[in-house]
N, C-alpha and C. Protein backbone atom coordinates (compact mmCIF):
# COMPACT_ATOMS: atom_id res chain seq x y z
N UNK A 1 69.02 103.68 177.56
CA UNK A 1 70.46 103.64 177.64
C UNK A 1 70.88 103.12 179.02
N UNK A 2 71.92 102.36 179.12
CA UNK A 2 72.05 102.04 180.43
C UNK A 2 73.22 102.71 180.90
N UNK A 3 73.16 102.69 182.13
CA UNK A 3 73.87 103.82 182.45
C UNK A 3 75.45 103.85 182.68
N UNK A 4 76.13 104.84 182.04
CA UNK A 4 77.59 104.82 182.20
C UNK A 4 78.18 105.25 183.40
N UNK A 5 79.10 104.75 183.76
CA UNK A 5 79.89 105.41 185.48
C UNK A 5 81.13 105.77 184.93
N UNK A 6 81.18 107.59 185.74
CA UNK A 6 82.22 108.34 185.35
C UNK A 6 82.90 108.28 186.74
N UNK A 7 84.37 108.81 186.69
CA UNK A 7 84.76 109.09 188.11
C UNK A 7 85.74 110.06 187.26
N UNK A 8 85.56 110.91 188.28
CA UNK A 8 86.35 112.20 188.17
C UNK A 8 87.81 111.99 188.74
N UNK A 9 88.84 112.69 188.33
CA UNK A 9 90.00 112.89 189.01
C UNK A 9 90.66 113.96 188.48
N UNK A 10 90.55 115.19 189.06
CA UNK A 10 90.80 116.45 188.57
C UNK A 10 91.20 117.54 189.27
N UNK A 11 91.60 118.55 189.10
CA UNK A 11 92.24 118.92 190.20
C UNK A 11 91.04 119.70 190.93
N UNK A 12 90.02 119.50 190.67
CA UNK A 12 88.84 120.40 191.54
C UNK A 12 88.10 119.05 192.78
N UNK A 13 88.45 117.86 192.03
CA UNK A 13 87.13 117.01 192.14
C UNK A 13 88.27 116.04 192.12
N UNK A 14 88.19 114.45 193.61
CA UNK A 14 89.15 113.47 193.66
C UNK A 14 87.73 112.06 193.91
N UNK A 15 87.91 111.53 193.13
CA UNK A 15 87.06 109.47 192.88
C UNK A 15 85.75 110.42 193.16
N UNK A 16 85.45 111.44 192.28
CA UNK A 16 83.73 111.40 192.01
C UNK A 16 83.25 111.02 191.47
N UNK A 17 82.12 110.17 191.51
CA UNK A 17 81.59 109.26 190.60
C UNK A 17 80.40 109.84 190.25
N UNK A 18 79.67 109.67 188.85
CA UNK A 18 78.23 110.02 188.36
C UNK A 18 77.93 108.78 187.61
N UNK A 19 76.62 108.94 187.58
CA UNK A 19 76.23 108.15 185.98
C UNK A 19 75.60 108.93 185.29
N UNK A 20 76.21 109.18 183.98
CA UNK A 20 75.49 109.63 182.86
C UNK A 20 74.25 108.88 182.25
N UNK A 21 73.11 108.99 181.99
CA UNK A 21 71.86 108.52 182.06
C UNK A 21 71.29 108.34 180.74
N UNK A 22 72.07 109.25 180.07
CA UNK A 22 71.54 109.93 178.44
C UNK A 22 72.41 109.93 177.75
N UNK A 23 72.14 109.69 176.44
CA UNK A 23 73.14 110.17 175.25
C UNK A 23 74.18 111.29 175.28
N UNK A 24 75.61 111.09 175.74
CA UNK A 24 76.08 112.45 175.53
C UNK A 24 75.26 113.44 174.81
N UNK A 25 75.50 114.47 175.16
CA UNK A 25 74.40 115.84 174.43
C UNK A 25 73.12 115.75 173.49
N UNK A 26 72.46 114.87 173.94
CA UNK A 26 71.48 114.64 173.67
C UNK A 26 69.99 114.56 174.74
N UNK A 27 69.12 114.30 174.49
CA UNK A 27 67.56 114.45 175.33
C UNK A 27 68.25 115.51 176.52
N UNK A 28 67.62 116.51 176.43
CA UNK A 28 67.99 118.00 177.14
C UNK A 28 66.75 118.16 177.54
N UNK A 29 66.34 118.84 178.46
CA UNK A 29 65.00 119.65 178.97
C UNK A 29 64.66 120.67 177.43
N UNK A 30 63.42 120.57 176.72
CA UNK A 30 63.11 121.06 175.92
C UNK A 30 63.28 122.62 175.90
N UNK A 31 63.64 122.96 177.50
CA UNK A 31 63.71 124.38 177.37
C UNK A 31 65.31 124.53 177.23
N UNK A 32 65.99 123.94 177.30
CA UNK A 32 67.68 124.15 177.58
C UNK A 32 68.37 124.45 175.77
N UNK A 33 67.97 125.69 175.92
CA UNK A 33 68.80 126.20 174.56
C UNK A 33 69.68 126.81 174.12
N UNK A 34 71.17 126.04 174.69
CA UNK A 34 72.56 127.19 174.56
C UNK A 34 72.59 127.73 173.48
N UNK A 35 73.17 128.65 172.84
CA UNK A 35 73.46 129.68 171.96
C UNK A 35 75.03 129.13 171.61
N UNK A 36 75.96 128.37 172.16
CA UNK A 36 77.39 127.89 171.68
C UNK A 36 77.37 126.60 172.25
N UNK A 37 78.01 125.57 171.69
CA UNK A 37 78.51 124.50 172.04
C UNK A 37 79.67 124.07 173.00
N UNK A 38 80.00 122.90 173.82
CA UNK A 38 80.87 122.98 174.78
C UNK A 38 82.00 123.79 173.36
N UNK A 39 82.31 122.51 172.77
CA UNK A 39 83.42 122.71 171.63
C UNK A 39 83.28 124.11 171.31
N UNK A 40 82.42 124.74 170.95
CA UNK A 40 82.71 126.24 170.36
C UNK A 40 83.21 127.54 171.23
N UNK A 41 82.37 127.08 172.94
CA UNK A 41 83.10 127.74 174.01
C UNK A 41 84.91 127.75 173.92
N UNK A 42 84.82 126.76 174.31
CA UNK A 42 86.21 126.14 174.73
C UNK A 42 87.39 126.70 173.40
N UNK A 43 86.62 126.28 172.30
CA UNK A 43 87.25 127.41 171.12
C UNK A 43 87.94 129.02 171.50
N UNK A 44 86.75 129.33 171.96
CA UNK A 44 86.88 130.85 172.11
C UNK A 44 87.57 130.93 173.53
N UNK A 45 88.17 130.25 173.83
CA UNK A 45 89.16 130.95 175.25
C UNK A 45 88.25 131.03 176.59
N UNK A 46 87.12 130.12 176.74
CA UNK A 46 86.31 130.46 177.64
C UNK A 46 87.11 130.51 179.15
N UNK A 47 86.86 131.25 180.39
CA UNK A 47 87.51 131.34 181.23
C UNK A 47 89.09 131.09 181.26
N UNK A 48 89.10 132.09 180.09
CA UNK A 48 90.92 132.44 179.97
C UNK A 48 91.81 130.82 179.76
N UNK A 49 90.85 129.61 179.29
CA UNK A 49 91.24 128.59 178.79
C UNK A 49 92.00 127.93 180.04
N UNK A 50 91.71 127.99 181.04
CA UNK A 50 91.80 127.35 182.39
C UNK A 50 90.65 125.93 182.76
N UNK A 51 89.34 126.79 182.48
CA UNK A 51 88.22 125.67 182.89
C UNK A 51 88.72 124.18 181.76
N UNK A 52 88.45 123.11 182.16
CA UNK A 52 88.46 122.44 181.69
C UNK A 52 89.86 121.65 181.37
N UNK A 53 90.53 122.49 181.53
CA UNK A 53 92.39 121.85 181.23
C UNK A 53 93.26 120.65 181.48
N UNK A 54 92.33 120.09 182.68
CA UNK A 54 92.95 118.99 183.33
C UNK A 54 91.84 117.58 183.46
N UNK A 55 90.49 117.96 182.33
CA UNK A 55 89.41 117.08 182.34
C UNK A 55 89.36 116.57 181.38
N UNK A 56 90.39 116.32 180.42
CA UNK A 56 89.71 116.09 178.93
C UNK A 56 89.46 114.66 178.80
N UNK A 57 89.82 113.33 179.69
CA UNK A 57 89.60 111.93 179.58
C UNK A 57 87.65 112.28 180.00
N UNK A 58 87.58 113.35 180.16
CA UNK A 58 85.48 112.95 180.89
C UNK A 58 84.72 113.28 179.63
N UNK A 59 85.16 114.02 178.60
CA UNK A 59 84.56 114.46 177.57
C UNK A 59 84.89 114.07 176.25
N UNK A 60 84.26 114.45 175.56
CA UNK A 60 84.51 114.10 174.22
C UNK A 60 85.61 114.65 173.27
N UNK A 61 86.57 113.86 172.90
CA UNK A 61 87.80 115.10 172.30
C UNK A 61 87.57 115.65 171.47
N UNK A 62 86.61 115.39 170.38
CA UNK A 62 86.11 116.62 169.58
C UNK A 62 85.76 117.91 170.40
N UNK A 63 85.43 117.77 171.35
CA UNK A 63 85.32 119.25 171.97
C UNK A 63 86.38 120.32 172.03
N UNK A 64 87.68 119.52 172.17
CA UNK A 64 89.09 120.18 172.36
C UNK A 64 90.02 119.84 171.27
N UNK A 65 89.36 119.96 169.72
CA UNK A 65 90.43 119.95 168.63
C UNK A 65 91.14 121.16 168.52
N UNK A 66 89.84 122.41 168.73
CA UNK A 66 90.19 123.79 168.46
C UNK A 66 90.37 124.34 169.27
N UNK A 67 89.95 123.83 170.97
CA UNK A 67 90.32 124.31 172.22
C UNK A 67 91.87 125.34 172.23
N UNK A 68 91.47 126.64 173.24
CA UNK A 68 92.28 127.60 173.74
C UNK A 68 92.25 127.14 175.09
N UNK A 69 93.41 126.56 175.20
CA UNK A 69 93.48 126.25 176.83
C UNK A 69 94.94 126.60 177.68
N UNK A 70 94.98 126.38 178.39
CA UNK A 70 96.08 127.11 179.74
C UNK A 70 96.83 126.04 180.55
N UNK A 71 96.90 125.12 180.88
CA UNK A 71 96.92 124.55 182.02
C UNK A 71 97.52 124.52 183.32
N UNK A 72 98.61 125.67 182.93
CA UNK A 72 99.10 126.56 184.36
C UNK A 72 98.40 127.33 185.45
N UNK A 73 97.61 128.58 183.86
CA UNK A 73 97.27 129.29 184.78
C UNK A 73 95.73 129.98 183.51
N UNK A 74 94.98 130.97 184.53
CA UNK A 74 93.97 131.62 184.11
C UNK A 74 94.52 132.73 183.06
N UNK A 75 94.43 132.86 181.81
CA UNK A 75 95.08 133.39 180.90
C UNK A 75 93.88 134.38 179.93
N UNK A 76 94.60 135.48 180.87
CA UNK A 76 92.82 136.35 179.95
C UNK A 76 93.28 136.73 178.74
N UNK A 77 94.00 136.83 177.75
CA UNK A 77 94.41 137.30 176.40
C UNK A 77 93.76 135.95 175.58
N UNK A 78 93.46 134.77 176.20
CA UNK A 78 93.01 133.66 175.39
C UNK A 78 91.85 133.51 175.18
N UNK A 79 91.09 134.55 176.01
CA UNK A 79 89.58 134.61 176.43
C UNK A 79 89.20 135.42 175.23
N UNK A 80 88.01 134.96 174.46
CA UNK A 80 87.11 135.83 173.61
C UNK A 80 87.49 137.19 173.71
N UNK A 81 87.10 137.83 174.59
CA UNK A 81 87.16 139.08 175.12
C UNK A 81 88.04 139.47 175.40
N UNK A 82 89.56 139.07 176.22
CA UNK A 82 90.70 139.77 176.14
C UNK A 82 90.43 139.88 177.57
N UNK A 83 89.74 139.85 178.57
CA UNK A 83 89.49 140.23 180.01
C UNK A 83 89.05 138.92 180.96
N UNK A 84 89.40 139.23 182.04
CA UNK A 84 89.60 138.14 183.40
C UNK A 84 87.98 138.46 183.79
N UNK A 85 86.93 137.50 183.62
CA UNK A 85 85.95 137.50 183.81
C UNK A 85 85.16 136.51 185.00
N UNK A 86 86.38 135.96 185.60
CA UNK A 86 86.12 134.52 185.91
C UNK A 86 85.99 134.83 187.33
N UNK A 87 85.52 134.09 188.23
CA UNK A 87 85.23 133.79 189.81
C UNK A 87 86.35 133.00 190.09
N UNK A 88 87.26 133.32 191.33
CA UNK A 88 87.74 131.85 191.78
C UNK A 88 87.43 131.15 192.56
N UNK A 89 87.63 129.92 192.44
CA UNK A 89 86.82 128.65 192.86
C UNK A 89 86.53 128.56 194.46
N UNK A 90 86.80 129.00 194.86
CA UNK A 90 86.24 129.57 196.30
C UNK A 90 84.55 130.42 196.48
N UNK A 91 84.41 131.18 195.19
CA UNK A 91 83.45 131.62 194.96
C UNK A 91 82.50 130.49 194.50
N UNK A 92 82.94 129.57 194.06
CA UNK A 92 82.15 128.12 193.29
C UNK A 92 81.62 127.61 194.20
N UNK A 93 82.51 127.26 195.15
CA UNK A 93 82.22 126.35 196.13
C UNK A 93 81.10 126.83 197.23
N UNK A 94 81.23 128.30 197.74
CA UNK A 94 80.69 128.92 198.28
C UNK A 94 79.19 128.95 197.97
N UNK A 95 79.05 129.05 196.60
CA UNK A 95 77.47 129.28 195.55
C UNK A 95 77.04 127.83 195.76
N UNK A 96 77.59 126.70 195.73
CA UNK A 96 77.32 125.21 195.53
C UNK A 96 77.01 125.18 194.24
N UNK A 97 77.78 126.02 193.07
CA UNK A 97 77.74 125.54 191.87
C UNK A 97 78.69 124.47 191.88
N UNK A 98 79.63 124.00 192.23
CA UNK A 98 80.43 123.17 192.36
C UNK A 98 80.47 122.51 193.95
């Protein structure tokens, strides 16, 4: 596959660029075995339907037909669970998960 160039513009992330290398969701490390799909997360209110709100040109829109999302604010009644489970992004940054 040759490789695609993304650039981010989001409110976390300003002209980040990647290349995707692989088939959207496809060839994974043989050990990488989620239990839900982006789409089925995002269904269920994942992080109070905040994560993701302001990214949807990077992904695939089937992911967000059934999407619970927010785009104000962190909204825990939208969340699976009913509860504020989430880190704020200060904590992200801090970890270098982001």
């Amino acid at each position: 596959m040759k490789p695609v160039r993304v650039e981010v513009n989001d409110l976390m992330q300003k002209r980040y660029v990647y290349f995707r290398t692989k088939p959207m969701g496809r060839a994974f490390r043989s050990d990488f075995k989620p239990q839900l799909t982006p789409a089925q997360m995002l269904a269920l209110g994942v992080f109070g339907g905040k994560y993701m709100s302001d990214c949807r040109k990077e992904f695939p829109a089937s992911w967000f037909k059934k999407a619970k999302l927010c785009r104000q604010r962190h909204d825990a009644p939208l969340n699976f669970f009913g509860v504020n489970a989430s880190q704020p992004l200060s904590v992200w940054r801090r970890k270098g998960w982001i």
